[in-house]
N, C-alpha and C. Protein backbone atom coordinates (compact mmCIF):
# COMPACT_ATOMS: atom_id res chain seq x y z
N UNK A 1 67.62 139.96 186.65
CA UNK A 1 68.67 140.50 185.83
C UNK A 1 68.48 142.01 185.76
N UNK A 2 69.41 142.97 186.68
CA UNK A 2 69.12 144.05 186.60
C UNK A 2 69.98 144.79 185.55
N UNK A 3 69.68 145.74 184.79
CA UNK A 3 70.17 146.29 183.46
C UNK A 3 69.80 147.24 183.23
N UNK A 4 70.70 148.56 183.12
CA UNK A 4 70.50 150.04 182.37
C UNK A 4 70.29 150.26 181.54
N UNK A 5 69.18 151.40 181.44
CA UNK A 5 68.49 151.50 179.85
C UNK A 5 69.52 151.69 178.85
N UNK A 6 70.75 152.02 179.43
CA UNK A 6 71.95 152.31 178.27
C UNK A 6 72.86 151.12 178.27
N UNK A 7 72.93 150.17 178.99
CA UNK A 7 73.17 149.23 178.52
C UNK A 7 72.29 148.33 177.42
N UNK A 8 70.86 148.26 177.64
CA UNK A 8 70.10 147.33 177.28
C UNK A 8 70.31 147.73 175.66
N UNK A 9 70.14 149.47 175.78
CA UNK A 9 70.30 149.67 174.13
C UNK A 9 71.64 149.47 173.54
N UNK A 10 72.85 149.34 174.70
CA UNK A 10 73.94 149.16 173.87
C UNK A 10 73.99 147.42 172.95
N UNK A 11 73.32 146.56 173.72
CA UNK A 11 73.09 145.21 173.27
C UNK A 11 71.91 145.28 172.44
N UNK A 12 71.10 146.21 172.08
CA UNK A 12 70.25 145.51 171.05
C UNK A 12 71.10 146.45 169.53
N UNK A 13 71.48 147.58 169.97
CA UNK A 13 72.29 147.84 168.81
C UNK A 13 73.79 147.09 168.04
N UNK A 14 73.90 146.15 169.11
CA UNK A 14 74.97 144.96 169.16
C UNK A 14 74.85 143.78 167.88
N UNK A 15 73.02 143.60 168.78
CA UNK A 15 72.45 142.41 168.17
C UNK A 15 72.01 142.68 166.61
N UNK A 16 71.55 144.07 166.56
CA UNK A 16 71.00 144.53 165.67
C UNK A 16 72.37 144.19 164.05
N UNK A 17 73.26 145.03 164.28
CA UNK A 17 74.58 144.98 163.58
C UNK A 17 74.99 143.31 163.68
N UNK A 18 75.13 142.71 164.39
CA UNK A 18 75.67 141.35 164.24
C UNK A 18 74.87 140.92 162.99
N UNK A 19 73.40 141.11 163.29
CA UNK A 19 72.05 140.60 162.25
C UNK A 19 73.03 141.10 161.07
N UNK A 20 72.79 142.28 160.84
CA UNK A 20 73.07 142.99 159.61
C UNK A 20 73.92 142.13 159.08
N UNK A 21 75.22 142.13 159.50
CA UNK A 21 76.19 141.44 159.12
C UNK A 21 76.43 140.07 158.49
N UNK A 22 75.57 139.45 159.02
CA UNK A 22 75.15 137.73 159.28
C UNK A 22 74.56 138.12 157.46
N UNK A 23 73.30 139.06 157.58
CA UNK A 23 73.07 139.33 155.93
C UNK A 23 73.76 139.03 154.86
N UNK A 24 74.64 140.08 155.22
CA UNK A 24 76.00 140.84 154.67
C UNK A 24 76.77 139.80 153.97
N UNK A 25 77.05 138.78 155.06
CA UNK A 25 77.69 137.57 154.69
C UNK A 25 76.89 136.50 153.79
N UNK A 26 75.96 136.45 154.09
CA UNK A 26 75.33 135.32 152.83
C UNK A 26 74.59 135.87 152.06
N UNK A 27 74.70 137.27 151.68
CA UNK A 27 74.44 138.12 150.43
C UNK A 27 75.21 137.35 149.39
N UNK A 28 76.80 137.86 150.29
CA UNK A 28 78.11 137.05 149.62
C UNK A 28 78.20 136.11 148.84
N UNK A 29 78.17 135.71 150.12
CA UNK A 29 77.84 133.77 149.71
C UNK A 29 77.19 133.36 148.35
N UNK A 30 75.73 133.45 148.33
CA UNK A 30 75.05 133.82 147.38
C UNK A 30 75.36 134.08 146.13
N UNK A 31 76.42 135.37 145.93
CA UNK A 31 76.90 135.60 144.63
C UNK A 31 78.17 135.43 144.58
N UNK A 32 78.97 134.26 145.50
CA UNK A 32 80.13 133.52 145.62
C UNK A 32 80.07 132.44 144.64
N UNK A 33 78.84 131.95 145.40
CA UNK A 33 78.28 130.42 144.18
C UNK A 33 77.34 130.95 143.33
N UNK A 34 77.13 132.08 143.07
CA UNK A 34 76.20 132.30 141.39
C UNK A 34 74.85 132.12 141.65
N UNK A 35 74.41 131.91 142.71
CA UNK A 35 73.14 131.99 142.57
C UNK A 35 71.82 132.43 143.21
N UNK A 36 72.20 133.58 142.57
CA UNK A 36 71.52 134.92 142.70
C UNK A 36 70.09 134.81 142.40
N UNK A 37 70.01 134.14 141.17
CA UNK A 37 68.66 134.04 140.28
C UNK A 37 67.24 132.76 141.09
N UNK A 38 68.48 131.82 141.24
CA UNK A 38 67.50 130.99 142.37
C UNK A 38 67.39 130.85 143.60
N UNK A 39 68.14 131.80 144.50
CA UNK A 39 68.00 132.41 145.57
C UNK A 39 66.83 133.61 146.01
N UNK A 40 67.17 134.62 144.99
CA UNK A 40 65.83 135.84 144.84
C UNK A 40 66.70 136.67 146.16
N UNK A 41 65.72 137.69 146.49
CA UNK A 41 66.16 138.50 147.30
C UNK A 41 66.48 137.87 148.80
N UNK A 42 67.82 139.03 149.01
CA UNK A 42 68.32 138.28 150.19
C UNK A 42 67.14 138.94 151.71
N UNK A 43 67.14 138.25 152.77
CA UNK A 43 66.50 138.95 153.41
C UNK A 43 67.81 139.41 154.19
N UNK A 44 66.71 140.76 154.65
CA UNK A 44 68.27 141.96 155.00
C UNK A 44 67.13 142.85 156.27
N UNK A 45 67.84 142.77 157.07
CA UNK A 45 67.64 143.72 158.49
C UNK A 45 68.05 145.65 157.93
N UNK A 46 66.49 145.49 158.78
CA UNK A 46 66.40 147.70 158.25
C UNK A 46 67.13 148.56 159.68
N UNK A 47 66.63 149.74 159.35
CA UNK A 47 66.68 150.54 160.16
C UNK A 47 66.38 149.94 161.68
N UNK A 48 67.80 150.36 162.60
CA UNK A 48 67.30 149.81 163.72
C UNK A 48 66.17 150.70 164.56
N UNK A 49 65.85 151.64 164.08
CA UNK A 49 64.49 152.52 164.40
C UNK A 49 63.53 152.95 163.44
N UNK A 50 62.07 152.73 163.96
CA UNK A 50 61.49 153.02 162.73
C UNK A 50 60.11 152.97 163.75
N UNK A 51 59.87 154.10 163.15
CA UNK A 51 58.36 154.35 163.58
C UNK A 51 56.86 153.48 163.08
N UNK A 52 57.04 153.40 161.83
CA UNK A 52 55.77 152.37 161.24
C UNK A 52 56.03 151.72 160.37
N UNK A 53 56.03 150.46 160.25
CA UNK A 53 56.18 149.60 159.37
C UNK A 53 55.05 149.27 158.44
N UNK A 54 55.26 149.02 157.30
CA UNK A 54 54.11 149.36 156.20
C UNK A 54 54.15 148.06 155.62
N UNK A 55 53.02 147.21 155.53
CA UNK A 55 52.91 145.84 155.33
C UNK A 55 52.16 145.09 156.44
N UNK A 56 52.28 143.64 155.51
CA UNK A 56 51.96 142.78 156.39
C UNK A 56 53.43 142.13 157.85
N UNK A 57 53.11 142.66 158.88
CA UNK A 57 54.15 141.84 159.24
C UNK A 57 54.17 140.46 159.70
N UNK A 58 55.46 139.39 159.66
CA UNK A 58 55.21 138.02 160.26
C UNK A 58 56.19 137.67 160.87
N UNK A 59 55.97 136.99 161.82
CA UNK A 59 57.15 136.67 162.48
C UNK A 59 57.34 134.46 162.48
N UNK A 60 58.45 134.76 161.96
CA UNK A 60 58.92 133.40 160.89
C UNK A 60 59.55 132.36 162.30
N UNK A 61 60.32 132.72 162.84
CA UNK A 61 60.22 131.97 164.37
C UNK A 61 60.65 132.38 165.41
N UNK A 62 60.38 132.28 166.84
CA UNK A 62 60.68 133.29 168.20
C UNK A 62 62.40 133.13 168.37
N UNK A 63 62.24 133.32 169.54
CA UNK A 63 63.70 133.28 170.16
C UNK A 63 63.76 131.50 171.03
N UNK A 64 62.37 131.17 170.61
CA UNK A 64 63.03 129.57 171.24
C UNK A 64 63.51 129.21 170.16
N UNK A 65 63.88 129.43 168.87
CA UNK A 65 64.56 128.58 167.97
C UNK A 65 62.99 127.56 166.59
N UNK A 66 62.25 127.84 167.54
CA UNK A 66 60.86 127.16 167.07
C UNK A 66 60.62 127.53 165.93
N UNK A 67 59.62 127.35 164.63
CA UNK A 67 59.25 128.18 163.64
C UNK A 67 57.68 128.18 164.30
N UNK A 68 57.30 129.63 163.89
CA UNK A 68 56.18 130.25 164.64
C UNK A 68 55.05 129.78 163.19
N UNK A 69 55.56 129.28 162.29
CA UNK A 69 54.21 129.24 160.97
C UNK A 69 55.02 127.65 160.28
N UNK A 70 54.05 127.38 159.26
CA UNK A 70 54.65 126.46 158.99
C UNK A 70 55.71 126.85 157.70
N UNK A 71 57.18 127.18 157.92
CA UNK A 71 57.52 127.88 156.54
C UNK A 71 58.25 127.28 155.79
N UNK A 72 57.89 125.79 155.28
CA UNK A 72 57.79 124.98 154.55
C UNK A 72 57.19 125.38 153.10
N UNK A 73 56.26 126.58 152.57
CA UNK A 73 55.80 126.80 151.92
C UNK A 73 56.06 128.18 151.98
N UNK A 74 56.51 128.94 152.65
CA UNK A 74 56.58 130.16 152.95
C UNK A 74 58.29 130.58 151.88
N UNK A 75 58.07 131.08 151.22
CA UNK A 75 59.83 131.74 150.81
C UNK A 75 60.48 132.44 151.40
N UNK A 76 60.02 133.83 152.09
CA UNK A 76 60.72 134.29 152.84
C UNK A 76 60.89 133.63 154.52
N UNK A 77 59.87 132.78 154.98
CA UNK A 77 60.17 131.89 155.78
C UNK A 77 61.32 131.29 156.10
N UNK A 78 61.16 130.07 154.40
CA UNK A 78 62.18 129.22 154.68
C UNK A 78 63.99 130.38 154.47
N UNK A 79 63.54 131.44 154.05
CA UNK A 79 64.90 132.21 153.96
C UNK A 79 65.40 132.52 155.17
N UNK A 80 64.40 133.25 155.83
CA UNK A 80 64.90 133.22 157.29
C UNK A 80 65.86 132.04 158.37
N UNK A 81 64.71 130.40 158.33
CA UNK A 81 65.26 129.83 158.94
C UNK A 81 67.09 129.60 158.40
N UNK A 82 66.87 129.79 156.82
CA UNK A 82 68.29 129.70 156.37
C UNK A 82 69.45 130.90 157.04
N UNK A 83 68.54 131.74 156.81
CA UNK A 83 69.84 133.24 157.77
C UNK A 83 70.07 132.37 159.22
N UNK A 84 69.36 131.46 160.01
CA UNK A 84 69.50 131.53 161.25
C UNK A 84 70.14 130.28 161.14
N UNK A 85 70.46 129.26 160.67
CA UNK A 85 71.12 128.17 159.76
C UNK A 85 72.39 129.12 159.42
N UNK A 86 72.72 129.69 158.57
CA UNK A 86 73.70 130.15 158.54
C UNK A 86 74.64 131.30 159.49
N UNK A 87 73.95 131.79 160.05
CA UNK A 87 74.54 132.22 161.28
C UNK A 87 75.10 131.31 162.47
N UNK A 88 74.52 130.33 162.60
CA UNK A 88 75.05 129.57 163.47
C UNK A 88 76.43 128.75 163.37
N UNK A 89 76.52 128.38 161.55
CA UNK A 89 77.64 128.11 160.94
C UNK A 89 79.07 128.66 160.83
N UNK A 90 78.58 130.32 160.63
CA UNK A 90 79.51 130.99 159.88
C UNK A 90 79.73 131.66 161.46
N UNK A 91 79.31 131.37 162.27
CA UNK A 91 79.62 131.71 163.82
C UNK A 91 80.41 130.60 165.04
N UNK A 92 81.08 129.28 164.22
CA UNK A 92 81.39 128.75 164.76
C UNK A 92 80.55 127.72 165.15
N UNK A 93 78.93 128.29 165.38
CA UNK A 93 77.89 127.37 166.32
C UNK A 93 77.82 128.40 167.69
N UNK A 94 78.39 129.18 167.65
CA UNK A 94 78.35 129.87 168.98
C UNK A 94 77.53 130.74 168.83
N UNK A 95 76.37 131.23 168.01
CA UNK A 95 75.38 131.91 168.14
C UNK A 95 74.76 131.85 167.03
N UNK A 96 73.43 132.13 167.35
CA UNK A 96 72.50 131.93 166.34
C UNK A 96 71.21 132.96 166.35
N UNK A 97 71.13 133.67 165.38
CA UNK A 97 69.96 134.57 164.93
C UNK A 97 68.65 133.95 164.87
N UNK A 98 67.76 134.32 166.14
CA UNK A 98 66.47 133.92 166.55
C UNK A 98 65.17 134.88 166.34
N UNK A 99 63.89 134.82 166.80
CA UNK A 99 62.99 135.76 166.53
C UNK A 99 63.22 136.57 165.93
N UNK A 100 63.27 135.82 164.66
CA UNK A 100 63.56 136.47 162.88
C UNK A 100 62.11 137.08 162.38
N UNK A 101 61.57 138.08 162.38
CA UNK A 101 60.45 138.79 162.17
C UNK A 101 60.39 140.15 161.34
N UNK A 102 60.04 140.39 160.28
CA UNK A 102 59.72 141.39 159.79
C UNK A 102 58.84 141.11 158.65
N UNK A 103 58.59 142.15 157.76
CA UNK A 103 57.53 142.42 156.41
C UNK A 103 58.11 142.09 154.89
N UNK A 104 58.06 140.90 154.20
CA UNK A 104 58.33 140.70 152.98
C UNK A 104 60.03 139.96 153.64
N UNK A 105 60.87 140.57 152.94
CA UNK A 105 62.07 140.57 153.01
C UNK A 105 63.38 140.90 153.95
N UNK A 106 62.37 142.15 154.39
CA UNK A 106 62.86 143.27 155.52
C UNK A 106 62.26 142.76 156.54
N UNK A 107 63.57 142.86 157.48
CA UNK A 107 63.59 142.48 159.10
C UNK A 107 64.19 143.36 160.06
N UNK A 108 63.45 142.58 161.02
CA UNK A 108 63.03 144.09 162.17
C UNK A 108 63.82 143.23 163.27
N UNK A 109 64.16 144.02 164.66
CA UNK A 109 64.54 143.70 166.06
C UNK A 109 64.48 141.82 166.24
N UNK A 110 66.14 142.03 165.64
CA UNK A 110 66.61 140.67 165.85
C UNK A 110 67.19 140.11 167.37
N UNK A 111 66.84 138.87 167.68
CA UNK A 111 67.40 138.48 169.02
C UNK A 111 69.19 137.14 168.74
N UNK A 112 69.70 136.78 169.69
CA UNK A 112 70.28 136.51 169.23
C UNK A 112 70.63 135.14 170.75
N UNK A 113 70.72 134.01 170.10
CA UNK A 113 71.06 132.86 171.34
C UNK A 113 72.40 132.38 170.91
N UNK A 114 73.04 132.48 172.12
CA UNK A 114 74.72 132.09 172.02
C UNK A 114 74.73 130.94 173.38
N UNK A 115 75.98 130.64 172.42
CA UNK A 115 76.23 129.10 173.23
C UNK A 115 76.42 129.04 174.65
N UNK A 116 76.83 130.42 175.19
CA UNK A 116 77.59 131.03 176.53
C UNK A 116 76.39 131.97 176.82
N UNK A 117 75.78 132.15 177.83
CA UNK A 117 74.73 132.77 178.55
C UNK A 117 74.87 133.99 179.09
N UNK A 118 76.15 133.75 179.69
CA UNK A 118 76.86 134.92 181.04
C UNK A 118 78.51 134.59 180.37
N UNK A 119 79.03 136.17 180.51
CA UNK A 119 80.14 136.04 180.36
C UNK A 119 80.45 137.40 181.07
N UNK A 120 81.97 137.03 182.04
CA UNK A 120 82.56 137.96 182.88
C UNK A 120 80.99 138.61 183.47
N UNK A 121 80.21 137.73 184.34
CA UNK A 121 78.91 138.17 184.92
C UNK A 121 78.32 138.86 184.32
N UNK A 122 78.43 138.91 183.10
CA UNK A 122 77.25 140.25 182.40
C UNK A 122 76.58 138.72 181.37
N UNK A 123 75.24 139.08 181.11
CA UNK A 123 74.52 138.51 180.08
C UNK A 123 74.93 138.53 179.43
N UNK A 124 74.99 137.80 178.06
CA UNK A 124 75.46 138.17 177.06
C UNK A 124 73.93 138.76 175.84
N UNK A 125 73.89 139.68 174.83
CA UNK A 125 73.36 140.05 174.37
C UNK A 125 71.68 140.76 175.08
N UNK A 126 70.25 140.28 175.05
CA UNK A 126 69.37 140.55 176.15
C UNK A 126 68.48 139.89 176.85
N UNK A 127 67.81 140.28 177.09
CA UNK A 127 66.92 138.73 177.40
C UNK A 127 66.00 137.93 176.88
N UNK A 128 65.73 138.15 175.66
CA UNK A 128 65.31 136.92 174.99
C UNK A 128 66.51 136.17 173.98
N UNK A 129 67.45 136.00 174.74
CA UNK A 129 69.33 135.22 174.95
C UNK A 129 68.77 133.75 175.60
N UNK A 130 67.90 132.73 174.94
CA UNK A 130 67.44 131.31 175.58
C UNK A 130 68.70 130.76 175.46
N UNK A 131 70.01 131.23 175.46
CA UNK A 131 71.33 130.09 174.86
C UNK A 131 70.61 128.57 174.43
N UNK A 132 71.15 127.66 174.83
CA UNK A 132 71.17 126.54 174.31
C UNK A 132 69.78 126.29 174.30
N UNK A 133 69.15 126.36 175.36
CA UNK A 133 67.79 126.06 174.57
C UNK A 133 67.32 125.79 173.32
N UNK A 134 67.24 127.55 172.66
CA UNK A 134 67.02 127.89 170.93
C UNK A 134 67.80 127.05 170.30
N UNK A 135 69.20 127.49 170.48
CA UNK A 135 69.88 126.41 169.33
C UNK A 135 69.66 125.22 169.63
N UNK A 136 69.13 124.65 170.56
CA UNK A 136 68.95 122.91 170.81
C UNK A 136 67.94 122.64 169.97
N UNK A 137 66.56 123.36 170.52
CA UNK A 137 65.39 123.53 169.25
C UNK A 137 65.38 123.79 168.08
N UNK A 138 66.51 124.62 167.89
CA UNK A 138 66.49 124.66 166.29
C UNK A 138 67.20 123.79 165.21
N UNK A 139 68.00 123.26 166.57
CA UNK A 139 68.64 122.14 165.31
C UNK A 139 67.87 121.00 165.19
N UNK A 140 67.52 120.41 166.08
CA UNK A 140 65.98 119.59 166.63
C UNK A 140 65.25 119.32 165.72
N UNK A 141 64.26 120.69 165.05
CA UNK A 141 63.51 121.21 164.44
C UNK A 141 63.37 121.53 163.10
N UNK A 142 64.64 121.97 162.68
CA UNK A 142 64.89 122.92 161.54
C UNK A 142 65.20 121.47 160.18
N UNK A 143 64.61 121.28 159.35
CA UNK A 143 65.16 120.72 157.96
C UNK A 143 65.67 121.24 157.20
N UNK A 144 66.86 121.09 156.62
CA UNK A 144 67.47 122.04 155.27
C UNK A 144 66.43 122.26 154.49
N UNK A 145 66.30 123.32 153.80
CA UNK A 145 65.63 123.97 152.98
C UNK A 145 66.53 124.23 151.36
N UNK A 146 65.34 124.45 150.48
CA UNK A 146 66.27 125.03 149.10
C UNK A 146 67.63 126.00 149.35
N UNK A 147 66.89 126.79 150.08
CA UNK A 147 67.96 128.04 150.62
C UNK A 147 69.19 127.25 151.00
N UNK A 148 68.69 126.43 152.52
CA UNK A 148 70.28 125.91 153.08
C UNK A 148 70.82 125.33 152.26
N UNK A 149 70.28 124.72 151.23
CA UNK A 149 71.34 123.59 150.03
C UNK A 149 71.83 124.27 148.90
N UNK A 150 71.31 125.76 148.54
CA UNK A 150 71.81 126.32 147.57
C UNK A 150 73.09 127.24 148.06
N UNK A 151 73.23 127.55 149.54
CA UNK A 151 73.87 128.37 150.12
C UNK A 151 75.15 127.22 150.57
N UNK A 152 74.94 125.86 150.37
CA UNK A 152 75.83 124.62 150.91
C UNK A 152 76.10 124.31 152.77
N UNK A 153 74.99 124.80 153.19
CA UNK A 153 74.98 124.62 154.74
C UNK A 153 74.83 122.75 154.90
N UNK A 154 75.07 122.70 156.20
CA UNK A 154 75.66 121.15 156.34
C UNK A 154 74.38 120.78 157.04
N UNK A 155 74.00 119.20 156.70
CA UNK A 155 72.42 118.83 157.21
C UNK A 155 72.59 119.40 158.93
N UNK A 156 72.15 119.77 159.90
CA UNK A 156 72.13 120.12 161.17
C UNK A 156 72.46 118.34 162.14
N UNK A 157 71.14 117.44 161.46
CA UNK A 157 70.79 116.56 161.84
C UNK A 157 71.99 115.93 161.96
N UNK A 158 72.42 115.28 160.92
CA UNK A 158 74.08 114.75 160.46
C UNK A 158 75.03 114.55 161.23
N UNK A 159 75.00 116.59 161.29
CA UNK A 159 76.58 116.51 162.41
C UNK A 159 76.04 116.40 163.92
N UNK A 160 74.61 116.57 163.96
CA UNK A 160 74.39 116.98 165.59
C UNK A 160 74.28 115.26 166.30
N UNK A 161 74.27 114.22 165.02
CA UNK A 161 73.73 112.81 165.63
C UNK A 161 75.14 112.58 166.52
C-alpha cells in the first residue's frame, strides 16, 4: 500500500476528528438521558499533537477490536469499549473506533475499522483499518457494560445472533 506523507496525515487528521466527534456525540447522549452523575467523565480525544504526555498511559484495546487488559474492572476501560460500542451504532455499523489508548480519560491517536476497506481504490482511513476483522472481534468479544446500558446501546450479541 503505497501512500504520501500528505496523504497519510490527511487520514489520521480524518480519523482523529471523526474520534472527537464520536465523543462529542455521547457527551450528548449522556446529558440527553441525565446521566451525568453515574456516567462521570466522558472520555474525550486531545490534541492531535503533543509532544509528552504526562501520566500513566494505557492502551484499553488495539485495532483488532480485542481488549488489550481486562477492563471489566477498569472505568475508564470499560468507557472506552463503550465509545467504540457506540461509534459503531451511531455510525450505522459502518465503522468503529479501535486502538482506544490514552492517560486517565484523555485519548490519544485513534484508529478507525470500517465495514468497506478500499473505496474508489484508495484505503479507506490507514493502516491499522483491520475492517471487518476488528468489528467481527469486537462484537465477538465485547459485553455491555454499565456505560453501554446507561448510554441504551443494544446487546451486540442479540442483534449479531
Amino acid at each position: 500500500m503505497k501512500e504520501t506523507p500528505e496523504s497519510h496525515t490527511r487520514k489520521v487528521v480524518q480519523m482523529h476528528t471523526l474520534a472527537e466527534n464520536f465523543c462529542r456525540q455521547l457527551a450528548k447522549k449522556v446529558s440527553e438521558l441525565k446521566c451525568e452523575d453515574e456516567f462521570g467523565q466522558i472520555v474525550m480525544y486531545q490534541e492531535i499533537y503533543l509532544e509528552f504526555i504526562p501520566g500513566s498511559f494505557v492502551k484499553y484495546f488495539n485495532n483488532t477490536g480485542i481488549p488489550c487488559e481486562d477492563n471489566e474492572n477498569i472505568k475508564n476501560g470499560m468507557k472506552a469499549e463503550c465509545l467504540a460500542h457506540f461509534s459503531f451504532e451511531k455510525s450505522n455499523r459502518k465503522l468503529m473506533l479501535v486502538d482506544i489508548r490514552g492517560c486517565g480519560v484523555k485519548l490519544y491517536d485513534p484508529e478507525i475499522a470500517s465495514s468497506e476497506l478500499v473505496e474508489d481504490g484508495e484505503v479507506l482511513f490507514c493502516a491499522g483499518n483491520l475492517s471487518n476483522t476488528a468489528v467481527d472481534n469486537f462484537v465477538f468479544h465485547h459485553v455491555c457494560n454499565r456505560f453501554c446500558k446507561l448510554v441504551q446501546l443494544p446487546d451486540l450479541r442479540l442483534i449479531s445472533s
